[in-house]
C-alpha atoms as a PDB file:
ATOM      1  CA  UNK A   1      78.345 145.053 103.791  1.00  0.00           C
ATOM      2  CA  UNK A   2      75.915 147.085 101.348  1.00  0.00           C
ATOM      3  CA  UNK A   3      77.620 147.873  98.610  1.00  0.00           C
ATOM      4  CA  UNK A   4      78.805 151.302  97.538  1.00  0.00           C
ATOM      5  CA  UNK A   5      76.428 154.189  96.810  1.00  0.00           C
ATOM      6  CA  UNK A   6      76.776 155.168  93.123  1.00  0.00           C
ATOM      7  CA  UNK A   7      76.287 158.895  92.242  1.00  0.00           C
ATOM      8  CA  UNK A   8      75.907 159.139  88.315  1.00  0.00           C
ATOM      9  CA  UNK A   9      77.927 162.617  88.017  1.00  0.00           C
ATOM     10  CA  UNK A  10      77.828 164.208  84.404  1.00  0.00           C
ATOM     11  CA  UNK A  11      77.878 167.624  82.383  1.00  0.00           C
ATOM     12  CA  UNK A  12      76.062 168.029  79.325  1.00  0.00           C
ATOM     13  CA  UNK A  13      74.000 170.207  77.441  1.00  0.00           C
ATOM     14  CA  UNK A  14      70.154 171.505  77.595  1.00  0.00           C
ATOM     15  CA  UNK A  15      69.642 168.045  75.296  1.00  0.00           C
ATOM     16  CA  UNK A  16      71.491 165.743  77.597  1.00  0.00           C
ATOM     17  CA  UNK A  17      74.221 164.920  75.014  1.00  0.00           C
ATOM     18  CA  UNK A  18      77.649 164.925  75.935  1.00  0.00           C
ATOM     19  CA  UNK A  19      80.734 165.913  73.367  1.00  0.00           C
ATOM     20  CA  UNK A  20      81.712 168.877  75.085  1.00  0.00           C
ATOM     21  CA  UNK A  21      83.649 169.320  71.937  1.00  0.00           C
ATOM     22  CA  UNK A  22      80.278 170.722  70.112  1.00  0.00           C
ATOM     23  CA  UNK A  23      79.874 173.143  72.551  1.00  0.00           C
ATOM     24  CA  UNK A  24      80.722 176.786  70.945  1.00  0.00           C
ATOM     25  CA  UNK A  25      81.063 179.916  72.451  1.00  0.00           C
ATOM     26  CA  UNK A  26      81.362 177.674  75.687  1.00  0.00           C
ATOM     27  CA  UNK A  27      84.461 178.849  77.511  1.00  0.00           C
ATOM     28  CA  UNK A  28      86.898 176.163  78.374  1.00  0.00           C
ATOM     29  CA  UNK A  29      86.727 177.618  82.658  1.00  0.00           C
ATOM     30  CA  UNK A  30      83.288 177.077  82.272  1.00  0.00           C
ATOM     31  CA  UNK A  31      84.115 172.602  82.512  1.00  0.00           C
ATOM     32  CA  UNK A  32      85.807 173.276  85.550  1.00  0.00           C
ATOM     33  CA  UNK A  33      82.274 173.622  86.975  1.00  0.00           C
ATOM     34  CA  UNK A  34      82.514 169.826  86.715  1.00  0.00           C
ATOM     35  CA  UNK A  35      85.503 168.933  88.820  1.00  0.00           C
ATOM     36  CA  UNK A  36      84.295 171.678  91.712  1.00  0.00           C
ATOM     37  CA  UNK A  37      81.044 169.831  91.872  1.00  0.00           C
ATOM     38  CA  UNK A  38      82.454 166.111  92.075  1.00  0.00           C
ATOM     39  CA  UNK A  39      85.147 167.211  94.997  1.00  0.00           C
ATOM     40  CA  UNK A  40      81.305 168.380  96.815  1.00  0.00           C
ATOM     41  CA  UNK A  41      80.430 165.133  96.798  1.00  0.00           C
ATOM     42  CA  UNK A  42      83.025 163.509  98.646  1.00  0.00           C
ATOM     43  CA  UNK A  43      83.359 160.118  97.233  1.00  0.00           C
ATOM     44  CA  UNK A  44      85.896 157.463  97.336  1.00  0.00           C
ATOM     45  CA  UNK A  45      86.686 156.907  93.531  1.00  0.00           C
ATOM     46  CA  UNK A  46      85.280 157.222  90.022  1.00  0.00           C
ATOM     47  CA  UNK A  47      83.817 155.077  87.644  1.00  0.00           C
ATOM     48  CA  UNK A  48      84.528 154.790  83.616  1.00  0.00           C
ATOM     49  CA  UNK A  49      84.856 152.800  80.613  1.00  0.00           C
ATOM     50  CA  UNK A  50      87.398 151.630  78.274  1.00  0.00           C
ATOM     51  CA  UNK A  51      86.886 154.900  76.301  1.00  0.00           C
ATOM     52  CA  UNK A  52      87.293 157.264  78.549  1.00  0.00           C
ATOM     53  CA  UNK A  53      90.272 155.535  80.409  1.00  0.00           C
ATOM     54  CA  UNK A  54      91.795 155.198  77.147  1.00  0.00           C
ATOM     55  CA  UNK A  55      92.843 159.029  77.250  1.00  0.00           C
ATOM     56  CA  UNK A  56      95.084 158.558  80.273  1.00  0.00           C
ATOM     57  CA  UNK A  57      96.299 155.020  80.238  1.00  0.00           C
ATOM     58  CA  UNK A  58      97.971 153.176  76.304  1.00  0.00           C
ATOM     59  CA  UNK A  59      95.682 150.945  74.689  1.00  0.00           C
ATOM     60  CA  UNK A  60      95.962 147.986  72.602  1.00  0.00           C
ATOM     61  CA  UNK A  61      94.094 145.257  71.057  1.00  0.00           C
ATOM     62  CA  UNK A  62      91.677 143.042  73.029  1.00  0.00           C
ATOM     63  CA  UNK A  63      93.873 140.413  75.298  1.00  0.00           C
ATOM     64  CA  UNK A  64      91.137 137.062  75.189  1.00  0.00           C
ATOM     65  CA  UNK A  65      91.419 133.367  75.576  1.00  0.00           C
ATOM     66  CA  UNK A  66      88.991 131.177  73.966  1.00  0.00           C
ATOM     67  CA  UNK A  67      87.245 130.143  76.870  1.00  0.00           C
ATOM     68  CA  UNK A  68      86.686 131.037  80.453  1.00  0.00           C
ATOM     69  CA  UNK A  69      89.642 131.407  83.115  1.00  0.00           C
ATOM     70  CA  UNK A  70      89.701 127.915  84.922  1.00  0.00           C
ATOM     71  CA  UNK A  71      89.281 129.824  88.120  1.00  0.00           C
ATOM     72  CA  UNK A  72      85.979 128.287  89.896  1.00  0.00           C
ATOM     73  CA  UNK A  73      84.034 131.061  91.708  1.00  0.00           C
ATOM     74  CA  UNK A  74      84.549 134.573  90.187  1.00  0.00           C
ATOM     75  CA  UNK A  75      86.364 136.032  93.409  1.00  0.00           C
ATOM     76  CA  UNK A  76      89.538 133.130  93.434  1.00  0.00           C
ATOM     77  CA  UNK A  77      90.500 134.969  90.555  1.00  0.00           C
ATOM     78  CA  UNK A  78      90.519 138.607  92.477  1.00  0.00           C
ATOM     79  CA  UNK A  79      93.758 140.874  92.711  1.00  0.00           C
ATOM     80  CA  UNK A  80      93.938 143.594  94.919  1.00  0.00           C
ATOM     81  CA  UNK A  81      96.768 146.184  94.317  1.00  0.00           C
ATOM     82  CA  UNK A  82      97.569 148.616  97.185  1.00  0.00           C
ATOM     83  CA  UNK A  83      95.803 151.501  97.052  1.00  0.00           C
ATOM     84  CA  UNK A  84      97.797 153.319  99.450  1.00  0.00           C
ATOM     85  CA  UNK A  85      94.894 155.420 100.481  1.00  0.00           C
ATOM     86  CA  UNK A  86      94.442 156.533  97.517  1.00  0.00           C
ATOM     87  CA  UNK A  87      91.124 156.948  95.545  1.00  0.00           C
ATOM     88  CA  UNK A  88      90.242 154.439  93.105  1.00  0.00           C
ATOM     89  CA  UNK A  89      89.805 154.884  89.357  1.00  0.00           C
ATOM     90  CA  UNK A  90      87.871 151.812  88.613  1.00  0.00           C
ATOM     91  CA  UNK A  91      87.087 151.165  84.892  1.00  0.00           C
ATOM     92  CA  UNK A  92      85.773 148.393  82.771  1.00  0.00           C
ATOM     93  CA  UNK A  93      87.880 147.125  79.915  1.00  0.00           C
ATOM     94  CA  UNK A  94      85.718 143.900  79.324  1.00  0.00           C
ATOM     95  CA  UNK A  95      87.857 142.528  76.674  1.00  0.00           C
ATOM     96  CA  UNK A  96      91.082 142.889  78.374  1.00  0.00           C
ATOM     97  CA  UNK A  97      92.574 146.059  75.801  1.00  0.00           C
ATOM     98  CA  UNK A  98      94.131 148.693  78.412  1.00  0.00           C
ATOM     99  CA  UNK A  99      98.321 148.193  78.812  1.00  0.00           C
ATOM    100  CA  UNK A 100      98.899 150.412  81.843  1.00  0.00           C
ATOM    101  CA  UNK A 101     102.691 150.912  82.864  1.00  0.00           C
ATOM    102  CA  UNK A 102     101.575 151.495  86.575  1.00  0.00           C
ATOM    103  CA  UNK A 103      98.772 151.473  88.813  1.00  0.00           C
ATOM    104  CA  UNK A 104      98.228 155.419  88.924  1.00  0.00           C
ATOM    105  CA  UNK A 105      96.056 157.581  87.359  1.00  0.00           C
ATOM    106  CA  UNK A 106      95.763 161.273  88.198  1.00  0.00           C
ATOM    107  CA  UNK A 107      96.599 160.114  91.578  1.00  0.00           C
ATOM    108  CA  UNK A 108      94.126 157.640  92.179  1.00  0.00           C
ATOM    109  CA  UNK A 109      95.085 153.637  92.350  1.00  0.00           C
ATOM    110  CA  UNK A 110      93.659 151.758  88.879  1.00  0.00           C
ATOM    111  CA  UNK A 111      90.773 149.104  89.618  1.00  0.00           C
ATOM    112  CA  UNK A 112      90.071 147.106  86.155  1.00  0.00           C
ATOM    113  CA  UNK A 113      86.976 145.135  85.414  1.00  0.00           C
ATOM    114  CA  UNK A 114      87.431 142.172  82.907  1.00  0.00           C
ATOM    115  CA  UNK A 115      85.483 139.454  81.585  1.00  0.00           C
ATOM    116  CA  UNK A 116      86.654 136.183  82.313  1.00  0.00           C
ATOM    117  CA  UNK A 117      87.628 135.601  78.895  1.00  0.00           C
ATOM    118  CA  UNK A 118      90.565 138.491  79.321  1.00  0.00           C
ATOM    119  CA  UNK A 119      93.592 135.800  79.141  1.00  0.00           C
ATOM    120  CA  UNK A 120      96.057 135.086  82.552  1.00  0.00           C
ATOM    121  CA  UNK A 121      99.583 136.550  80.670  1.00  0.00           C
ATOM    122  CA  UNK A 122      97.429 139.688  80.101  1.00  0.00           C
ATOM    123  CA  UNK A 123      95.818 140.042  83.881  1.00  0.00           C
ATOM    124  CA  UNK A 124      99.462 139.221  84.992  1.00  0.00           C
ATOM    125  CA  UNK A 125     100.773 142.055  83.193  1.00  0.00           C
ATOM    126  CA  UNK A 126      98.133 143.560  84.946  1.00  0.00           C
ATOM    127  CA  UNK A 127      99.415 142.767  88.399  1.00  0.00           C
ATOM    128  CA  UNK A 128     102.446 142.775  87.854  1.00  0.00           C
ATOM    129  CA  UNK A 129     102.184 146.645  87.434  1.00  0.00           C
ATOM    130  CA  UNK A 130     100.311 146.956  90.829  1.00  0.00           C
ATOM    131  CA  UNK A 131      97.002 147.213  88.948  1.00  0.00           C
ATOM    132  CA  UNK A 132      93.804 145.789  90.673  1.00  0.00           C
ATOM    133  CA  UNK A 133      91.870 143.244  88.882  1.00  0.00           C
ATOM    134  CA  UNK A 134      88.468 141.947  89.070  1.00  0.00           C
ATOM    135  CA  UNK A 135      86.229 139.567  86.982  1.00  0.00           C
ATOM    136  CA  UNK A 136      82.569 140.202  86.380  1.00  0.00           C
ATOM    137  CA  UNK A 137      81.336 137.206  84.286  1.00  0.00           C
ATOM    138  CA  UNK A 138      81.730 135.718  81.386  1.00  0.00           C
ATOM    139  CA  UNK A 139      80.984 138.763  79.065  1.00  0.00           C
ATOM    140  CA  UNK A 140      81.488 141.167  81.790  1.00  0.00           C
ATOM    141  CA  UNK A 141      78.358 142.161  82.538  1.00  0.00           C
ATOM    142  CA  UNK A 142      77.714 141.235  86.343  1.00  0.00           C
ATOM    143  CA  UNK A 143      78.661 144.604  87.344  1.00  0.00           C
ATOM    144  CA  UNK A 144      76.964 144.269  90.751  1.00  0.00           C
ATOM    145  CA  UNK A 145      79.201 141.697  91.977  1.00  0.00           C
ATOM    146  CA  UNK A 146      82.312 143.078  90.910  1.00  0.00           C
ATOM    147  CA  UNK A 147      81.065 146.809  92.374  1.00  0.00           C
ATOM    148  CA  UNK A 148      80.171 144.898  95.565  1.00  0.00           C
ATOM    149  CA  UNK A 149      83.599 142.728  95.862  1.00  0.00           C
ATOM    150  CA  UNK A 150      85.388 146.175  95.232  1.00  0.00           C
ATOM    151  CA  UNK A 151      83.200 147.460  98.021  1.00  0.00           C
ATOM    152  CA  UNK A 152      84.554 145.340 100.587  1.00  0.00           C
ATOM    153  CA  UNK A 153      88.184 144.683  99.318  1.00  0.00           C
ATOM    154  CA  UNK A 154      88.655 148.862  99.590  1.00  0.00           C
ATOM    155  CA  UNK A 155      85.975 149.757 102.170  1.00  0.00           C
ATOM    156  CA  UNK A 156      84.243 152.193 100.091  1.00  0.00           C
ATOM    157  CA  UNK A 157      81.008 153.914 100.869  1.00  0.00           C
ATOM    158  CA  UNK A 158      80.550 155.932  97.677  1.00  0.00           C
ATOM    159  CA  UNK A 159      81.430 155.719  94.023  1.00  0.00           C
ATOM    160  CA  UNK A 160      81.397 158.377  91.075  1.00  0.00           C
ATOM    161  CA  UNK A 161      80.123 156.411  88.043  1.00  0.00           C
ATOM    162  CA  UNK A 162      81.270 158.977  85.014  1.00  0.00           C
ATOM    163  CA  UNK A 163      80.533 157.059  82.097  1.00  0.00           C
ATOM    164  CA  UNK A 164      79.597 157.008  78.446  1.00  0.00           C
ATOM    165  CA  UNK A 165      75.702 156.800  77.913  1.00  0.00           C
ATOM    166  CA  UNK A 166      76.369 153.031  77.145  1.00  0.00           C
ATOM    167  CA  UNK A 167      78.261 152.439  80.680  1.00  0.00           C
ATOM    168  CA  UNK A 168      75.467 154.622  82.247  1.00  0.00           C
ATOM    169  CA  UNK A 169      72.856 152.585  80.868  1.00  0.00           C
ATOM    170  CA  UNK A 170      74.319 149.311  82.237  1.00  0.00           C
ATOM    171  CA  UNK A 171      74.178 150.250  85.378  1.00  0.00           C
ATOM    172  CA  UNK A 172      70.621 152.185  85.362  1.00  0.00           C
ATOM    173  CA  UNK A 173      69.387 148.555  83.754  1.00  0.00           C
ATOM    174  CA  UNK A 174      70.386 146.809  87.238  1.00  0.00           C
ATOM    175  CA  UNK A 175      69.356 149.143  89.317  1.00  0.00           C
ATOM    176  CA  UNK A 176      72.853 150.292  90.660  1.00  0.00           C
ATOM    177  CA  UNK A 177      72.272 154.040  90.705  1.00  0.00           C
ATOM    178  CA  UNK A 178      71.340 155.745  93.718  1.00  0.00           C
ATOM    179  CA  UNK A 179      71.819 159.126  92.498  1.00  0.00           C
ATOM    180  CA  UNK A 180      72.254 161.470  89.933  1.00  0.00           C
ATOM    181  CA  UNK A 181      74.430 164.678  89.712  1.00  0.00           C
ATOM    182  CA  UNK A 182      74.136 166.632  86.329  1.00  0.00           C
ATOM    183  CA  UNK A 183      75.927 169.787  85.647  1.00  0.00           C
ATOM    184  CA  UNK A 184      73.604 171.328  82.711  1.00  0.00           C
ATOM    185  CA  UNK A 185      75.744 174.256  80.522  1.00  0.00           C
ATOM    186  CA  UNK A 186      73.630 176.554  78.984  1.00  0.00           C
ATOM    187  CA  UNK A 187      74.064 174.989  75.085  1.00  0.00           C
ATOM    188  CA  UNK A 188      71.823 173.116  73.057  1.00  0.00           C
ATOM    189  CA  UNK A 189      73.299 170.312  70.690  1.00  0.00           C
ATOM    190  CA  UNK A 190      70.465 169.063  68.529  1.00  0.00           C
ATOM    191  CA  UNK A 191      72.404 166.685  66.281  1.00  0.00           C
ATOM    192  CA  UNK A 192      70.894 163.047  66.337  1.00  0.00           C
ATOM    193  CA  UNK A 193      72.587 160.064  67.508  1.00  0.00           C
ATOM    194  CA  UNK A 194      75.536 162.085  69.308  1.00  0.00           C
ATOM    195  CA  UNK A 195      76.097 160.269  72.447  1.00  0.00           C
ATOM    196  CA  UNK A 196      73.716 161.033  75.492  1.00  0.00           C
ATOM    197  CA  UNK A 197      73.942 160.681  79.287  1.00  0.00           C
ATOM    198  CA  UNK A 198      72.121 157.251  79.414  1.00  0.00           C
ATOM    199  CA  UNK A 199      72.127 154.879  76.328  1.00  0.00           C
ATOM    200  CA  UNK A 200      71.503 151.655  77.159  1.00  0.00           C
ATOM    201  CA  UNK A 201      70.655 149.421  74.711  1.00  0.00           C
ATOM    202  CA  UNK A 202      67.713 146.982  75.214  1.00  0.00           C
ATOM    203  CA  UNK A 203      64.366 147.767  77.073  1.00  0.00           C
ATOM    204  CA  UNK A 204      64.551 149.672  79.983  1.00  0.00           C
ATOM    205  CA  UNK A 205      62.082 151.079  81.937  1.00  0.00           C
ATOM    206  CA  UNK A 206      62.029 155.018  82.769  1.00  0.00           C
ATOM    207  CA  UNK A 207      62.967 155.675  86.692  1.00  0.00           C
ATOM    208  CA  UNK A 208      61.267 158.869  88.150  1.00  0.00           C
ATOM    209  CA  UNK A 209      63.638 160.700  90.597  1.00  0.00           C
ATOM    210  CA  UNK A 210      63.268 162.920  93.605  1.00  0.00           C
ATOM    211  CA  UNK A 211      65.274 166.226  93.841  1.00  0.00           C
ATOM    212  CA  UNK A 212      67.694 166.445  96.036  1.00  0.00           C
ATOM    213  CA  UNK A 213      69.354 170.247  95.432  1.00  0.00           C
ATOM    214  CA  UNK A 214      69.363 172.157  92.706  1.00  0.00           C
ATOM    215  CA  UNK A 215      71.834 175.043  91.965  1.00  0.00           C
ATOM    216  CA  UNK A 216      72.664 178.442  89.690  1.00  0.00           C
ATOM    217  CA  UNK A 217      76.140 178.439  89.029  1.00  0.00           C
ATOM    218  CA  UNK A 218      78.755 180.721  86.885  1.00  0.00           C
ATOM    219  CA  UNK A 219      78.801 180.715  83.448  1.00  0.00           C
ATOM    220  CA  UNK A 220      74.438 180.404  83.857  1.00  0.00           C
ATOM    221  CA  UNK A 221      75.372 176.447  84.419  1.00  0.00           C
ATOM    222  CA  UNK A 222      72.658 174.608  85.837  1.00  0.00           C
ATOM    223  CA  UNK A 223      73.314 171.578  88.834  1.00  0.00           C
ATOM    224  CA  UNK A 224      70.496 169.317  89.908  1.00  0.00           C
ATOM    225  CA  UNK A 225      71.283 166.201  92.344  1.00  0.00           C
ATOM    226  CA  UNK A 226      68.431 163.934  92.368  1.00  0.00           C
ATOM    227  CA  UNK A 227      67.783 160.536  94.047  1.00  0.00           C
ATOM    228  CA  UNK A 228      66.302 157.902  92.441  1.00  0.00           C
ATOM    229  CA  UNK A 229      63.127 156.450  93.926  1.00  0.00           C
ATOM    230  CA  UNK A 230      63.501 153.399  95.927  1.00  0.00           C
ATOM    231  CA  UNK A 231      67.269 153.536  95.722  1.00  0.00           C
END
């Protein structure tokens, strides 16, 4: 089974950055652009980090074990929650520092990504609470594989990745972004080093795209959907 289409949905402004915060004059109806355009895409769950889940789940400090889990092959070490048909909110909390008291978040059934360092009291808390885990490497940067194993455990066809410009990046480096959707408001930012839609650090080479749509909407909001070549 291929694995899940990713769709890299995000609103910024004119400059690509993203602290919606900055944005005056901007009315608040004006995000809501955002949510209208992800329920067009039809997708089976969204992606995040540890950041952004942080706002709707406690947080506490990083849950590690010296070494590796003794668990062989990454995928022995696998727990699937029931989703109950819901979507998933898959995020990755590589160190292990999310404490959720269930497995629901605004409705959708919580998917974490850990590092295999993240110690076993911690991912039994974890299930315990109904939670989905899954391991992605030592450092928890094999993103593919986890994305793919999630693939088949839930049968999902498409995925919206809604990241920081770090997250983004990670998954633009290994090629696991098939499209982009980006909801342009009509501010510019200008300040250096606020964060921006893709941030990876290392070298990374650019990726030209191929327009899929591109749309006028209230508030003189801009969306484009592109594909990226070859994906």
């Amino acid at each position: 089974m291929p694995r899940p289409r990713i769709i890299c949905h995000m609103v910024a402004s004119l400059d690509g950055r993203l602290l919606t915060e900055r944005w005056n004059g901007l009315p608040e109806t004006a995000l809501d652009l955002y949510e209208e355009i992800a329920d067009r895409l039809d997708t089976d769950g969204w992606i995040v980090g540890r950041t952004t889940m942080a706002s709707f789940v406690p947080a506490a400090e990083a849950h590690l074990d010296s070494g590796p889990q003794d668990n062989g092959a990454i995928t022995a070490s696998d727990h699937l929650g029931a989703s109950r048909g819901r979507s998933l909110a898959i995020c990755f909390d590589r160190k292990g520092k999310l404490m959720p008291e269930t497995d629901d978040v605004e409705g959708s059934h919580l998917v974490l990504v850990l590092s295999d360092h993240v110690g076993k009291e911690h991912v039994a808390y974890l299930v315990e609470r109904g939670v989905s885990v899954f391991f992605a490497g030592p450092e928890g940067n094999n993103i593919a594989s986890a994305i793919e194993r999630i693939g088949v455990a839930f049968d999902v066809k498409a995925l919206l990745l809604e990241g920081g410009g770090m997250l983004n990046g990670a998954f633009l480096e290994q090629g696991l972004i098939d499209e982009t959707s980006t909801l342009v408001m009509p501010v510019l930012d200008g300040q250096s080093g606020i964060p921006s839609i893709y941030d990876y650090q290392g070298q990374l080479q650019g990726r030209p795209l191929e327009l899929l749509g591109v749309e006028t909407l209230d508030y003189d909001a801009v969306w484009m959907h592109h594909r990226i070549s070859g994906g």
